[in-house]
C-alpha atoms as a PDB file:
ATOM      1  CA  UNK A   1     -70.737 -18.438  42.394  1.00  0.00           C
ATOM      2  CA  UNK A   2     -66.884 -18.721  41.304  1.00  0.00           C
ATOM      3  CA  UNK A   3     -67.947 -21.892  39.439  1.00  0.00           C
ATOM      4  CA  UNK A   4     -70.610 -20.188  37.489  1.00  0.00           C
ATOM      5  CA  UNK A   5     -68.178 -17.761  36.766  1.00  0.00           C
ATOM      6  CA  UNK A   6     -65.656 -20.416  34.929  1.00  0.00           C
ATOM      7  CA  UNK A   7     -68.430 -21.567  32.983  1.00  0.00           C
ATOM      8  CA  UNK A   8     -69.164 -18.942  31.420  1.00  0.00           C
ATOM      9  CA  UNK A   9     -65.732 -18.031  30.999  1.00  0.00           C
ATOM     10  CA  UNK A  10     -64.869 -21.102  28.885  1.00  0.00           C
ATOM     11  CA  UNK A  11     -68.557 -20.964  26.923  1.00  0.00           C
ATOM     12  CA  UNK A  12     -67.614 -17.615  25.787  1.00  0.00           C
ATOM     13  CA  UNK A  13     -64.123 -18.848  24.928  1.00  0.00           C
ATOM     14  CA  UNK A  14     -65.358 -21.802  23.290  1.00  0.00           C
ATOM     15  CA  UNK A  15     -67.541 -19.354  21.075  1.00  0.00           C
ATOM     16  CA  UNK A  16     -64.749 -17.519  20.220  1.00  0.00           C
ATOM     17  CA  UNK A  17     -62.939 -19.557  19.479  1.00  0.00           C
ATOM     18  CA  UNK A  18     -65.459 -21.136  16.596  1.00  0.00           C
ATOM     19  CA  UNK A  19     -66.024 -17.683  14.939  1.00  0.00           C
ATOM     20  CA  UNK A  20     -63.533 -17.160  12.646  1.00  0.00           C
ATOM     21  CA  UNK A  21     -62.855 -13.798  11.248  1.00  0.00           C
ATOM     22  CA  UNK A  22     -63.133 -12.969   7.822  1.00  0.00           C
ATOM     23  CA  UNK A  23     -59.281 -11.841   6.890  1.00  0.00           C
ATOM     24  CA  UNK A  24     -58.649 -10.489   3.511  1.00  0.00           C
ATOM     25  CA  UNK A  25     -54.907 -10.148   2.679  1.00  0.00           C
ATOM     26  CA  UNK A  26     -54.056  -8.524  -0.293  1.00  0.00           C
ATOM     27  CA  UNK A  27     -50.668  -7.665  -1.544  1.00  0.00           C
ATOM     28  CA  UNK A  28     -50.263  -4.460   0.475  1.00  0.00           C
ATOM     29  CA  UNK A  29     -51.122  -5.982   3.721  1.00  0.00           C
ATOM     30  CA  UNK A  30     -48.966  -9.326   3.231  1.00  0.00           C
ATOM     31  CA  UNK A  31     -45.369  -7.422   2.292  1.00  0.00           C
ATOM     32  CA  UNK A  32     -45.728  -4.696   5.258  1.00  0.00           C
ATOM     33  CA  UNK A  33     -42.327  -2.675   5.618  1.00  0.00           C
ATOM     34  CA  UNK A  34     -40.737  -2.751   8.930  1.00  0.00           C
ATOM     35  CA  UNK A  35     -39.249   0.267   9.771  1.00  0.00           C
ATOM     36  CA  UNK A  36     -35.148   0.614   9.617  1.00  0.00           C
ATOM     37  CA  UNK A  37     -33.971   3.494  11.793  1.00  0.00           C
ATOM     38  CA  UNK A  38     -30.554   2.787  10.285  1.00  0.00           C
ATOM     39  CA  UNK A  39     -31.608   2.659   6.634  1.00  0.00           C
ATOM     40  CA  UNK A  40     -33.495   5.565   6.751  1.00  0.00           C
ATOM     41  CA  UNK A  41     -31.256   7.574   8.545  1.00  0.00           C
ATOM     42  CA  UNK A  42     -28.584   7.099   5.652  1.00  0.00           C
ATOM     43  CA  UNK A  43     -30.977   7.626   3.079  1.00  0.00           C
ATOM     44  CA  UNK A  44     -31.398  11.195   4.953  1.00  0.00           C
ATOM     45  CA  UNK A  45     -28.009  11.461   4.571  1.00  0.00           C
ATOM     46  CA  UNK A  46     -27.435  10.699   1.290  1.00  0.00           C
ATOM     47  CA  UNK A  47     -30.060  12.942   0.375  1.00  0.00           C
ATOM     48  CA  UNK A  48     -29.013  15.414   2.254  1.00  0.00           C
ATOM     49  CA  UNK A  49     -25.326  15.707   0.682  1.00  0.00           C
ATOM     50  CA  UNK A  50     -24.008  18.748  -1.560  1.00  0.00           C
ATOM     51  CA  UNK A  51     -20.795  17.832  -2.397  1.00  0.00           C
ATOM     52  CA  UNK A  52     -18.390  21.206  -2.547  1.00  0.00           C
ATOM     53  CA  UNK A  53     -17.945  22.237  -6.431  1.00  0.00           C
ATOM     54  CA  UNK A  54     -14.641  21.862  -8.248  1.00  0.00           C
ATOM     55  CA  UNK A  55     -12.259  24.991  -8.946  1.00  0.00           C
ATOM     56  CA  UNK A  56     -10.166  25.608 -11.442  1.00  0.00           C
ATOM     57  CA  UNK A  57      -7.516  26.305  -8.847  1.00  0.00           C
ATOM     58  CA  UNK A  58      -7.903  23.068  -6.805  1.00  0.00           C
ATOM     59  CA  UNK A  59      -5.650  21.081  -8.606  1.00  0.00           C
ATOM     60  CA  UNK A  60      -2.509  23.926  -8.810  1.00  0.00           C
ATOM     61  CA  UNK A  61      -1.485  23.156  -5.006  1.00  0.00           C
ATOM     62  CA  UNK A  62      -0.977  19.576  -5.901  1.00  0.00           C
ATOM     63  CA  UNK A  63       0.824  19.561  -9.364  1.00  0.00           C
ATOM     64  CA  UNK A  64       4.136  20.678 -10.018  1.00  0.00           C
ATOM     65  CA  UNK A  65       4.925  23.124 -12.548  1.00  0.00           C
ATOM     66  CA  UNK A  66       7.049  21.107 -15.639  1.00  0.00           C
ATOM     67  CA  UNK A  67      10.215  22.697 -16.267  1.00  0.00           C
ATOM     68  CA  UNK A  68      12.199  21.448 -18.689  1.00  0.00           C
ATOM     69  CA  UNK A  69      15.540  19.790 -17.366  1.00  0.00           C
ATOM     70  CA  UNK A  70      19.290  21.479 -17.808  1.00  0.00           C
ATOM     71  CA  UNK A  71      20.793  20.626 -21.178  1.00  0.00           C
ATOM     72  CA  UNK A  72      23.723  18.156 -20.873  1.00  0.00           C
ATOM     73  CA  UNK A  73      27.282  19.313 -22.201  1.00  0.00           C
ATOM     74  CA  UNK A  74      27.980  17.881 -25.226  1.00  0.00           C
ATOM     75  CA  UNK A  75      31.460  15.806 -25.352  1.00  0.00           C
ATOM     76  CA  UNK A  76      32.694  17.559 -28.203  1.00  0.00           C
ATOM     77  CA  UNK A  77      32.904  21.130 -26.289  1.00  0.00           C
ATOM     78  CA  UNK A  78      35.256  19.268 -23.719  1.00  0.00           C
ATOM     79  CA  UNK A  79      39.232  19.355 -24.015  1.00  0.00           C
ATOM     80  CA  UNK A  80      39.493  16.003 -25.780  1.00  0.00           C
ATOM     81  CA  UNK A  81      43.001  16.715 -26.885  1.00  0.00           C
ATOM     82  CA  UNK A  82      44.057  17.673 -23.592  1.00  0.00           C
ATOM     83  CA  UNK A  83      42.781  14.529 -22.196  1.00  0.00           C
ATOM     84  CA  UNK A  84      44.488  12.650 -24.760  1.00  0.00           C
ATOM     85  CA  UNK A  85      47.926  13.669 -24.580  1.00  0.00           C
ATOM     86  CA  UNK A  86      47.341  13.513 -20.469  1.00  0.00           C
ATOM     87  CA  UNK A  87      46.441   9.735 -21.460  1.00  0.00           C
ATOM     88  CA  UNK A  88      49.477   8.434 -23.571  1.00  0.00           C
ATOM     89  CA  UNK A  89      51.719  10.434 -21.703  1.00  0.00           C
ATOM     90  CA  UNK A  90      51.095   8.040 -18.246  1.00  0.00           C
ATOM     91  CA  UNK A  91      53.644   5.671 -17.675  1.00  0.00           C
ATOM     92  CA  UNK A  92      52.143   1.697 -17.736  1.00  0.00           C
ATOM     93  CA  UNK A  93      51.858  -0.142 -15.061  1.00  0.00           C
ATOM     94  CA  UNK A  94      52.530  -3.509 -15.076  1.00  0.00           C
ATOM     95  CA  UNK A  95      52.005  -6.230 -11.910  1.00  0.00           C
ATOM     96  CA  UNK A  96      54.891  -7.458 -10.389  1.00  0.00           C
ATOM     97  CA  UNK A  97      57.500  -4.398 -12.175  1.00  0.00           C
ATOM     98  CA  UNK A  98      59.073  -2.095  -9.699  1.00  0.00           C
ATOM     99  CA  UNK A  99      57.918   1.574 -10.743  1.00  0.00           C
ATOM    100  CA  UNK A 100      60.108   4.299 -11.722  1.00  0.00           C
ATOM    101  CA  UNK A 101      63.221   4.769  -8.518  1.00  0.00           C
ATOM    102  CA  UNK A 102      61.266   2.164  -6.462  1.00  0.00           C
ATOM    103  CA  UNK A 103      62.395  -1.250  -4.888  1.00  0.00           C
ATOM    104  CA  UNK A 104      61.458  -4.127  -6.353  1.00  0.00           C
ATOM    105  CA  UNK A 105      58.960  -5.696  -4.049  1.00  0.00           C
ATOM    106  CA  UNK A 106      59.551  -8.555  -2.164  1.00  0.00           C
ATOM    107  CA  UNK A 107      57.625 -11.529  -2.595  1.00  0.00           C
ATOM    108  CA  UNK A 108      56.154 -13.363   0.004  1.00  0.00           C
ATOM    109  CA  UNK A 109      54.413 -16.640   0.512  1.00  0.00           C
ATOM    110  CA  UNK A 110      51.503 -15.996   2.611  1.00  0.00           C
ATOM    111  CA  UNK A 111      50.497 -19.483   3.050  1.00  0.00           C
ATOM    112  CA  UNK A 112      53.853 -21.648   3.821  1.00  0.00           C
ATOM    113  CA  UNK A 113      54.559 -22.571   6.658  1.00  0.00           C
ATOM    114  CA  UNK A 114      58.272 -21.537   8.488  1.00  0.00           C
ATOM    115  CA  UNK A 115      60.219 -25.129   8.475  1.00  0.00           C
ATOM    116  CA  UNK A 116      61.451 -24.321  12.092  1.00  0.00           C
ATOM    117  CA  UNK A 117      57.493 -24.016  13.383  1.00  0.00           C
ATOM    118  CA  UNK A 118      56.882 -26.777  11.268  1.00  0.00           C
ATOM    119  CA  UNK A 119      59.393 -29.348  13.172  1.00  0.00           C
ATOM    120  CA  UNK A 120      58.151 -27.525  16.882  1.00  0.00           C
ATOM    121  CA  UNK A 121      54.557 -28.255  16.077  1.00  0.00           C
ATOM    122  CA  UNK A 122      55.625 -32.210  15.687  1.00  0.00           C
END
């Protein structure tokens, strides 16, 4: 009985197999869309946005008000003749001249050597 069974199992597979089914593809059924949980989610989103409107106001707490900056004093107002007499009335100074009720100053050679360390060290 089991072997009648398998025969006609595989005669009814065999005729199924040689039927073919008509298939008409068209351009609908040949470019189906797959669904995109992701992509359609953000499209939701995006749909779904309402951006806040714009104030007049917004943009006061992040400027600074312009104020205009402090006049500079102008060198003419300033004691120029004051500053002039102060100027030639300074004594020069001139490099190696003692100053007014000063000592000369005494020169020294940094970078000779003392004659007595000089004969030690040989």
């Amino acid at each position: 009985m089991m072997s009648q069974t398998l025969r006609a199992s595989r005669s009814l597979f065999t005729r199924a197999a040689r039927q073919q089914v008509p298939v008409a593809r068209t351009f609908l059924t040949s470019a189906v869309r797959r669904a995109d949980p992701v992509q359609d989610l953000y499209l939701k989103e995006l749909k779904a946005y309402k951006p806040t409107p714009i104030k007049a106001g917004d943009a006061e707490e992040h400027v600074q008000k312009f104020a205009l900056p402090k006049a500079p004093a102008s060198p003419e107002e300033a004691n120029l003749a004051g500053e002039l007499s102060a100027y030639e009335s300074q004594e020069v100074e001139v490099e190696g001249q003692a100053a007014a009720g000063e000592a000369a100053p005494v020169e020294q050679h940094w970078f000779e050597e003392d004659e007595e360390e000089a004969a030690a060290a040989h």
